[in-house]
N, C-alpha and C. Protein backbone atom coordinates (compact mmCIF):
# COMPACT_ATOMS: atom_id res chain seq x y z
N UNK A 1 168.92 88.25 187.51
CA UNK A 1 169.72 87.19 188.10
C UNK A 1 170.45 86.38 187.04
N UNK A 2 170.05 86.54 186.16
CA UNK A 2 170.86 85.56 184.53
C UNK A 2 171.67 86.49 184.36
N UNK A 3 172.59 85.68 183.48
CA UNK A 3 173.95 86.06 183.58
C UNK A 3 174.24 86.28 181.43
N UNK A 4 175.38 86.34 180.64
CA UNK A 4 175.41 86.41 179.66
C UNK A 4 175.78 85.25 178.91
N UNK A 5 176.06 83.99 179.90
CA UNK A 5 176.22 82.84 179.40
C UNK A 5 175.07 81.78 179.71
N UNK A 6 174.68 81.58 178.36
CA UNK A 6 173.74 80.58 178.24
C UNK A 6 173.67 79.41 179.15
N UNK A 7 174.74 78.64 179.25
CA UNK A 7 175.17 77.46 180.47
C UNK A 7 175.12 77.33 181.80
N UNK A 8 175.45 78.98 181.56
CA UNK A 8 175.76 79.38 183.12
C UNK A 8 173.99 79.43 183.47
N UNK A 9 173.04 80.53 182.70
CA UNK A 9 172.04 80.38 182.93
C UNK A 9 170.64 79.07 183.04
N UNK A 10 170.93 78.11 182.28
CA UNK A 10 170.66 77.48 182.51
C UNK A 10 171.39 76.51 183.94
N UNK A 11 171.96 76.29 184.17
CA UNK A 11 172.60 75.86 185.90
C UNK A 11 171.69 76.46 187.26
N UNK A 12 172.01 77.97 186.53
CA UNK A 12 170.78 78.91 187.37
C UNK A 12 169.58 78.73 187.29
N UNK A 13 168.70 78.07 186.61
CA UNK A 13 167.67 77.53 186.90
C UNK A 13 167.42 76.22 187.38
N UNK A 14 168.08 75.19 186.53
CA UNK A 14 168.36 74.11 187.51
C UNK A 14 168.06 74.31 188.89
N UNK A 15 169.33 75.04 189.27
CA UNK A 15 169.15 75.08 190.56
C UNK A 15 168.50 75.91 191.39
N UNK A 16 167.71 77.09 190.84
CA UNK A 16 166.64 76.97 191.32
C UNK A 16 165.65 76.26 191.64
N UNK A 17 165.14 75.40 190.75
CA UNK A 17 164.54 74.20 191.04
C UNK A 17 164.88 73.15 192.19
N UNK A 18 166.12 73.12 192.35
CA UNK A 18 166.61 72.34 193.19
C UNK A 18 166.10 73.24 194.44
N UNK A 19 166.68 74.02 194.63
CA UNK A 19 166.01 74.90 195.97
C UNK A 19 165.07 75.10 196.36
N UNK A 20 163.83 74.86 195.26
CA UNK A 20 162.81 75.13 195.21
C UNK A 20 161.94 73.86 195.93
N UNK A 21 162.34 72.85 195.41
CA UNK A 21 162.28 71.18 195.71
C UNK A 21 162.74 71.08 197.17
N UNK A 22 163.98 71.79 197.51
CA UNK A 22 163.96 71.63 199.00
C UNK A 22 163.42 72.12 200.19
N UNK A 23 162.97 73.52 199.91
CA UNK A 23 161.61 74.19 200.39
C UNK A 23 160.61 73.65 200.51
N UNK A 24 159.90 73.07 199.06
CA UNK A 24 159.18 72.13 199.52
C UNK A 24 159.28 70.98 199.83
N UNK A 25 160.05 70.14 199.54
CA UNK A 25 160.36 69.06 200.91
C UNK A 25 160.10 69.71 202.17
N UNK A 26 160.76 70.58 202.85
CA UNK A 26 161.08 70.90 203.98
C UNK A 26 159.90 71.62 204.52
N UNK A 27 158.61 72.27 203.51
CA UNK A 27 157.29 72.43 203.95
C UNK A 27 156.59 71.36 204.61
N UNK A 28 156.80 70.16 203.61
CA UNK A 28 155.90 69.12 203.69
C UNK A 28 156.28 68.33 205.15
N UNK A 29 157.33 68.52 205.47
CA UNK A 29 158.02 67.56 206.74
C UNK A 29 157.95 68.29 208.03
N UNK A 30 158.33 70.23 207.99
CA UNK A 30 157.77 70.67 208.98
C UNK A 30 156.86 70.78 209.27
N UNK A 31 155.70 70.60 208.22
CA UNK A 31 154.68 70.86 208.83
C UNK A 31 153.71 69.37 209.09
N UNK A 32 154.23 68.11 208.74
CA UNK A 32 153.49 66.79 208.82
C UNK A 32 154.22 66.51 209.79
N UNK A 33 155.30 66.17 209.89
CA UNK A 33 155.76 65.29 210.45
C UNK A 33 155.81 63.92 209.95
N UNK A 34 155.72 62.90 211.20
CA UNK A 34 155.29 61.37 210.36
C UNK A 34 155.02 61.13 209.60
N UNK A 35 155.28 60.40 208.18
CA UNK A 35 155.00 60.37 206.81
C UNK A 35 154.63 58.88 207.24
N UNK A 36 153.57 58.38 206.67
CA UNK A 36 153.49 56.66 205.92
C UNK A 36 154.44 56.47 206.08
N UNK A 37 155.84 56.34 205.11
CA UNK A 37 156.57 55.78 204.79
C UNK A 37 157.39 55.41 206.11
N UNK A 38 157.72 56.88 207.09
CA UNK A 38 158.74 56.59 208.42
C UNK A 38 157.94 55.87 208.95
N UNK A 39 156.47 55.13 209.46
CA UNK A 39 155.96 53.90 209.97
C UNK A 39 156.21 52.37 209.29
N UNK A 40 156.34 52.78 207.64
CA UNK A 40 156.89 51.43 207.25
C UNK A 40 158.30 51.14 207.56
N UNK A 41 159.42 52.17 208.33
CA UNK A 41 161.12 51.95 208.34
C UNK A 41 160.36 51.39 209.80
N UNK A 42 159.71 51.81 210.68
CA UNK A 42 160.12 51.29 211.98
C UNK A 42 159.03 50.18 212.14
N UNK A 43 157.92 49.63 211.36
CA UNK A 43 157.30 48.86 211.24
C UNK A 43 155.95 49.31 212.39
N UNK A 44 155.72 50.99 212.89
CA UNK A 44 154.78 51.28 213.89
C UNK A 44 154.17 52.29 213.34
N UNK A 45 152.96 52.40 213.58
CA UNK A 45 152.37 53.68 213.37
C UNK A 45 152.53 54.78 214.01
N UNK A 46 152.71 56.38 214.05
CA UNK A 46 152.65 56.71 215.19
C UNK A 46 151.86 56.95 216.53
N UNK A 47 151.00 56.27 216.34
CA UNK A 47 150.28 56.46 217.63
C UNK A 47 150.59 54.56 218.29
N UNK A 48 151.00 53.95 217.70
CA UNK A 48 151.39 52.86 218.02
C UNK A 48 153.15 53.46 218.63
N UNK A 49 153.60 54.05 218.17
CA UNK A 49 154.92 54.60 218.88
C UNK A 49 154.45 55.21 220.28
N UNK A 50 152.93 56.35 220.36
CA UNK A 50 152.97 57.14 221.12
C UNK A 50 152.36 56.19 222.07
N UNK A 51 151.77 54.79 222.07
CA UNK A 51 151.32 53.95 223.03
C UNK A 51 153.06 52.96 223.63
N UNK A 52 153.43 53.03 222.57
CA UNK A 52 154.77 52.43 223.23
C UNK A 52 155.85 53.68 224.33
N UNK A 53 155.80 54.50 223.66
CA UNK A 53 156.61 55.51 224.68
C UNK A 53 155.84 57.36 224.18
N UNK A 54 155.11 57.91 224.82
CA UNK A 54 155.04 59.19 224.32
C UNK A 54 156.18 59.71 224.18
N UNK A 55 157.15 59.59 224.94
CA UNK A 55 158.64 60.71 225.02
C UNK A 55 159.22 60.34 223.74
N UNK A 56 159.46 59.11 223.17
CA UNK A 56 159.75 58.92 221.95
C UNK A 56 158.82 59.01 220.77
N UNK A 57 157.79 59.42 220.67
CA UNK A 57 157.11 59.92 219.75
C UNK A 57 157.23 61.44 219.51
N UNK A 58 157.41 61.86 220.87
CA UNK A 58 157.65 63.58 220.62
C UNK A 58 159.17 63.58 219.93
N UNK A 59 159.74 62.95 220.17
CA UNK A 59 161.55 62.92 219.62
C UNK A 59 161.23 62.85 218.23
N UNK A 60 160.50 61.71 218.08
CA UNK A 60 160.53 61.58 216.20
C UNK A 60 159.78 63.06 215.55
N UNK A 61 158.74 63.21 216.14
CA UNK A 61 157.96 64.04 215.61
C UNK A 61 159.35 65.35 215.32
N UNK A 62 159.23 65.77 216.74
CA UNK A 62 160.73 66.97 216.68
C UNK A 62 161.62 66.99 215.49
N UNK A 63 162.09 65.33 215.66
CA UNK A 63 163.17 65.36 214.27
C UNK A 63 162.88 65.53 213.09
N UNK A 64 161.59 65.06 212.80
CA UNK A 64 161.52 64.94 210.93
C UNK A 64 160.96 66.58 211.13
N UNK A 65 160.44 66.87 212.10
CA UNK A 65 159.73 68.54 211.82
C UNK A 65 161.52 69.49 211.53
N UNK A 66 161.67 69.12 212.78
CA UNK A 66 163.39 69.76 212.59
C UNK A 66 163.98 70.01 211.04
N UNK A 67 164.23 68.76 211.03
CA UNK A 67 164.82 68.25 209.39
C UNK A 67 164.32 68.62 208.33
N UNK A 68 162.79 68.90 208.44
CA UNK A 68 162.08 69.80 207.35
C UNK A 68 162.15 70.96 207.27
N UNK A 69 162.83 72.21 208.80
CA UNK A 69 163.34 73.55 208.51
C UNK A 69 164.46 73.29 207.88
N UNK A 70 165.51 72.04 208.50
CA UNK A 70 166.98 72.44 207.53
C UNK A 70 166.86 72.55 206.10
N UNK A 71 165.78 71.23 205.56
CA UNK A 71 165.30 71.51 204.19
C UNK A 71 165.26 72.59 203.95
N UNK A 72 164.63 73.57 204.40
CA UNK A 72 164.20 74.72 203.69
C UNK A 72 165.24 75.61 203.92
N UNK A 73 166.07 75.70 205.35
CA UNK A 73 167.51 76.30 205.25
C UNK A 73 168.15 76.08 204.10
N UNK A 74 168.49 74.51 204.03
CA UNK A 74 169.04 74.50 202.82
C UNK A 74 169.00 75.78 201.28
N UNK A 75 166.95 75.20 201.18
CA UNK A 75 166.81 76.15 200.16
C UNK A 75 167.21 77.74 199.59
N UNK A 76 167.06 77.79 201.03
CA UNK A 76 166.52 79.54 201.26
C UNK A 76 168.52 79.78 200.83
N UNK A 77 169.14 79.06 201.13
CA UNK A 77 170.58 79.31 201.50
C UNK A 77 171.18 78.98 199.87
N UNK A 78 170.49 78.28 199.19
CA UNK A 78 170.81 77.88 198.23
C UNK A 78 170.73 78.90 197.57
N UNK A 79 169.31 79.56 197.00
CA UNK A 79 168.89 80.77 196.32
C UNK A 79 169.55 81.92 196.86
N UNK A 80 170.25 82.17 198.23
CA UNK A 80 170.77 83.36 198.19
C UNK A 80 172.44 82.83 198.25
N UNK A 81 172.91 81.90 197.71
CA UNK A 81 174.19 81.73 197.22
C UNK A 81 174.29 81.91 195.85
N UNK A 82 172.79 81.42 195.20
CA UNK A 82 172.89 81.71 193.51
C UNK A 82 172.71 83.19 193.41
N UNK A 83 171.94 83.88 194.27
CA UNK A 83 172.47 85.31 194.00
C UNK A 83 173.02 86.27 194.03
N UNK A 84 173.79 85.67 195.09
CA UNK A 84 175.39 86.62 195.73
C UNK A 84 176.88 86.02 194.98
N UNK A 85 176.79 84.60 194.67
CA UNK A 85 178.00 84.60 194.23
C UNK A 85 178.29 83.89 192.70
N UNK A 86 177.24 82.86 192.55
CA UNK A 86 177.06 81.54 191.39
C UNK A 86 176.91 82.40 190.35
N UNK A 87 175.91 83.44 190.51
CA UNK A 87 176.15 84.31 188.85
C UNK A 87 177.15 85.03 188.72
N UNK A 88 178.04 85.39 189.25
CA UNK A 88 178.67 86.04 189.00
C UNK A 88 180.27 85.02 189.09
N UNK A 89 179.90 83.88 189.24
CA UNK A 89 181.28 82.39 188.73
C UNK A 89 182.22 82.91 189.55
N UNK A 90 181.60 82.80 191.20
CA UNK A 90 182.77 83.32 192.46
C UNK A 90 182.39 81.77 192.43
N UNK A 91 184.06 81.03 192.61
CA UNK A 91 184.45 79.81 193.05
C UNK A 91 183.91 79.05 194.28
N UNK A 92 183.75 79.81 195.27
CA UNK A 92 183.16 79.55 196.46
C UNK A 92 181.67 79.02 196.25
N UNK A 93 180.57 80.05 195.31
CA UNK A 93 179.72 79.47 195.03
C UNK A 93 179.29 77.96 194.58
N UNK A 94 180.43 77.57 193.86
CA UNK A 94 179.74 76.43 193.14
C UNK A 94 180.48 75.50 194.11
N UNK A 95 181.46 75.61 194.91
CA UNK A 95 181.97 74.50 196.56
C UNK A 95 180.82 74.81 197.07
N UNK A 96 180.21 75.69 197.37
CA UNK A 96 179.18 75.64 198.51
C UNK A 96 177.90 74.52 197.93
N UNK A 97 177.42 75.00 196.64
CA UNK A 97 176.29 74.16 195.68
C UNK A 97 177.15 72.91 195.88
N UNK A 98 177.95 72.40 195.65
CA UNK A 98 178.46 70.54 195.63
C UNK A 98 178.73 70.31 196.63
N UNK A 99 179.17 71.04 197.92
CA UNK A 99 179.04 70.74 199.03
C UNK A 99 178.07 70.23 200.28
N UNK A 100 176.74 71.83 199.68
CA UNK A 100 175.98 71.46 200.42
C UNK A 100 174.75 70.32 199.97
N UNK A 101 174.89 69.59 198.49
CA UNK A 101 174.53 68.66 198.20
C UNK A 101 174.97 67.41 198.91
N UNK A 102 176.38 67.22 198.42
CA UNK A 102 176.57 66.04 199.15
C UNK A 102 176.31 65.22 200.56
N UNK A 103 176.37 66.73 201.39
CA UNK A 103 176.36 66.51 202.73
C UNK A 103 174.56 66.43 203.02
N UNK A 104 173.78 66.68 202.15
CA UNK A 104 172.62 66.39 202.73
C UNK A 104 172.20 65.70 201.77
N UNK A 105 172.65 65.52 200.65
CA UNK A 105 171.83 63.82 199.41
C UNK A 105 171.91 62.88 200.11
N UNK A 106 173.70 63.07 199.66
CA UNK A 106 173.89 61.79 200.02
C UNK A 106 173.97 60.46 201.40
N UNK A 107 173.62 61.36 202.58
CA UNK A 107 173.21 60.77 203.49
C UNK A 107 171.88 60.06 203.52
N UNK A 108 171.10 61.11 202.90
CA UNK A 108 169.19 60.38 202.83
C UNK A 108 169.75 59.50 202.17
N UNK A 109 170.09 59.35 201.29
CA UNK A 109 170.28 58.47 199.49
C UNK A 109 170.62 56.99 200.53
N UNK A 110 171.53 57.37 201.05
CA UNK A 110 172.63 56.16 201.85
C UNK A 110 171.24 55.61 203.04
N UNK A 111 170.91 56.28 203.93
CA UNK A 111 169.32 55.73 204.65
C UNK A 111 168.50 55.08 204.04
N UNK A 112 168.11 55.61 203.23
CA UNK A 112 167.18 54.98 202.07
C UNK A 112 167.84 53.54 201.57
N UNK A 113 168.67 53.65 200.72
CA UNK A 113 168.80 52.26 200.42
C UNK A 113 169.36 51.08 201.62
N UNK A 114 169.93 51.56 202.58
CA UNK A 114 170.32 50.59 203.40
C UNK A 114 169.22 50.06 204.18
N UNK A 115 167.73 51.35 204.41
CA UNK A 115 166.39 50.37 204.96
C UNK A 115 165.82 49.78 203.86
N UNK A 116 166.03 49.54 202.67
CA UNK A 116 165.91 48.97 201.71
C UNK A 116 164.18 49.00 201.60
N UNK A 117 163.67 50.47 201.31
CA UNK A 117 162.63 50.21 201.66
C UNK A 117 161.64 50.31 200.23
N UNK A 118 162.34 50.34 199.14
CA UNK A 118 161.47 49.84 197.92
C UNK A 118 160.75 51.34 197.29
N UNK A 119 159.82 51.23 196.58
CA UNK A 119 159.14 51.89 195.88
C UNK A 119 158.21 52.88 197.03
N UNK A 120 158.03 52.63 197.67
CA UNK A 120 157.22 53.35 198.57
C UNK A 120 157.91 54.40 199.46
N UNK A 121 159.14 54.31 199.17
CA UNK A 121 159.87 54.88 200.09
C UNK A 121 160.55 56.56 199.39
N UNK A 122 160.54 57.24 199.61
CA UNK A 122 160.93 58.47 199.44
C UNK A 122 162.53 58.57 198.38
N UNK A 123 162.79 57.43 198.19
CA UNK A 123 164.40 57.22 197.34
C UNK A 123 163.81 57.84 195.58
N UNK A 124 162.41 57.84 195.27
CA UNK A 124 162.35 58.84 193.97
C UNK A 124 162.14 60.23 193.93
N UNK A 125 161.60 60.60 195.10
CA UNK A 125 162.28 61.94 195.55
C UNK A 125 163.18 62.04 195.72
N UNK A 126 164.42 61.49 196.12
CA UNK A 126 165.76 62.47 196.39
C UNK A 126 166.16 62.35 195.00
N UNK A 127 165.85 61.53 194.25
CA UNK A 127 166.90 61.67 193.18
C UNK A 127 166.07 61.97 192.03
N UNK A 128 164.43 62.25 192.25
CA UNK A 128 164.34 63.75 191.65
C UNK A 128 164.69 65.06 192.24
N UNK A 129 164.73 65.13 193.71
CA UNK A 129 165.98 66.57 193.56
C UNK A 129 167.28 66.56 193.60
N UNK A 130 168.15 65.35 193.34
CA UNK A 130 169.01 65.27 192.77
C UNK A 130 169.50 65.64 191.36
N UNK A 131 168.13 65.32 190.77
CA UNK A 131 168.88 65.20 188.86
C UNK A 131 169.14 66.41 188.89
N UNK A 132 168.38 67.85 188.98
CA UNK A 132 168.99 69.06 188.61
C UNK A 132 170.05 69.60 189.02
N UNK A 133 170.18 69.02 190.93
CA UNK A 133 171.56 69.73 191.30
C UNK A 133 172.62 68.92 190.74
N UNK A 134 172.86 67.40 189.75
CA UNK A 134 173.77 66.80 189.66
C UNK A 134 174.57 67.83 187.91
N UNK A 135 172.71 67.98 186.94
CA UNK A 135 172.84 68.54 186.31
C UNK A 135 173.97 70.11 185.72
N UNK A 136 173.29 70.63 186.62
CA UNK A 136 173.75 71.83 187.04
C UNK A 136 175.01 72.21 187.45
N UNK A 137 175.50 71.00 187.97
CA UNK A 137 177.18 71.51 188.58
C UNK A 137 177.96 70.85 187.36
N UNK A 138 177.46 69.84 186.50
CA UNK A 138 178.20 69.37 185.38
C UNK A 138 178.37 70.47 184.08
N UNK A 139 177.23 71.28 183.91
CA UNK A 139 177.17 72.17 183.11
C UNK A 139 177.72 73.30 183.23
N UNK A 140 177.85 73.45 184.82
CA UNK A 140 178.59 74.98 185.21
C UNK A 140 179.52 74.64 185.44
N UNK A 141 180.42 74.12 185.62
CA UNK A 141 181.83 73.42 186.45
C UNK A 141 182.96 73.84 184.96
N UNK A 142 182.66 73.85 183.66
CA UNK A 142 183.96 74.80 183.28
C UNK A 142 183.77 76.44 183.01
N UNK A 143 182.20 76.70 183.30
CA UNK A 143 182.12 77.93 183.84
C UNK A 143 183.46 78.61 184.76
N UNK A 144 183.10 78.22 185.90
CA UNK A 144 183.68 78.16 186.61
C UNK A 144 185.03 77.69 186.73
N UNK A 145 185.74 76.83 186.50
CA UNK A 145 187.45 76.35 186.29
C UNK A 145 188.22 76.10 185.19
N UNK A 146 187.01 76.81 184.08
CA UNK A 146 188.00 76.59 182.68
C UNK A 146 188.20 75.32 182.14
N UNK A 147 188.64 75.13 181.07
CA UNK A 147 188.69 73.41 180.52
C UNK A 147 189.94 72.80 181.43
């Protein structure tokens, strides 16, 4: 899967890692659900949700389980973009890698700080799986488009 450029290969691991990070995110959420932390955004526990409404406890549950396969879509989609097109510096690859970052960072990133929910809150995870994919597209990006 490495390629003959050093830069390039290193990107390729990066972002493996990154993929790797979103898999597991997306283990940990399909298969928990409710984290601590989503009872400190709504100020309920969930069984304090499931005494307030069961139908809305099954919704939350659904969603973060949901949201933990896209995680791992993500991943799985990530690693087979780095091996169909990113080593081999098809353009499309590295739009798809900054694309499909943005559209799923930077939304958590943006949740996160607007519930302003501090140290406890999942905002040092995203932007530990942030640093490699931010890494990675800075290092490969004249790979890819030349100076």
């Amino acid at each position: 899967m490495l390629t003959e450029s050093k830069k390039l290969n290193i990107a390729i691991i990066l972002l493996v890692i990154f993929d790797v990070l979103w898999i597991y995110t997306g283990i940990l959420y399909a298969s928990t659900g409710f984290m601590p932390y989503h009872g400190e955004m709504i100020g309920m526990t969930i069984n304090q949700v499931g005494a307030f409404n069961e139908d809305l406890k099954v919704l939350l549950m659904f969603v973060i389980r949901y949201n933990g396969f896209l995680f791992i879509h993500n991943g799985i989609m990530g690693l087979y973009v780095l091996y169909v097109g990113f080593q081999k510096k098809e353009k499309w690859a590295w739009v798809y890698v900054l694309l499909s970052g943005i559209l799923t960072l930077f939304p958590l990133m943006g949740l996160f700080i607007s519930v302003n929910w501090g140290l406890n809150a999942p905002v040092p995870n995203i932007i530990i799986i942030m640093i490699p994919w931010i890494l990675a597209l800075g290092i490969s990006y004249k790979e890819f488009f030349g100076e």
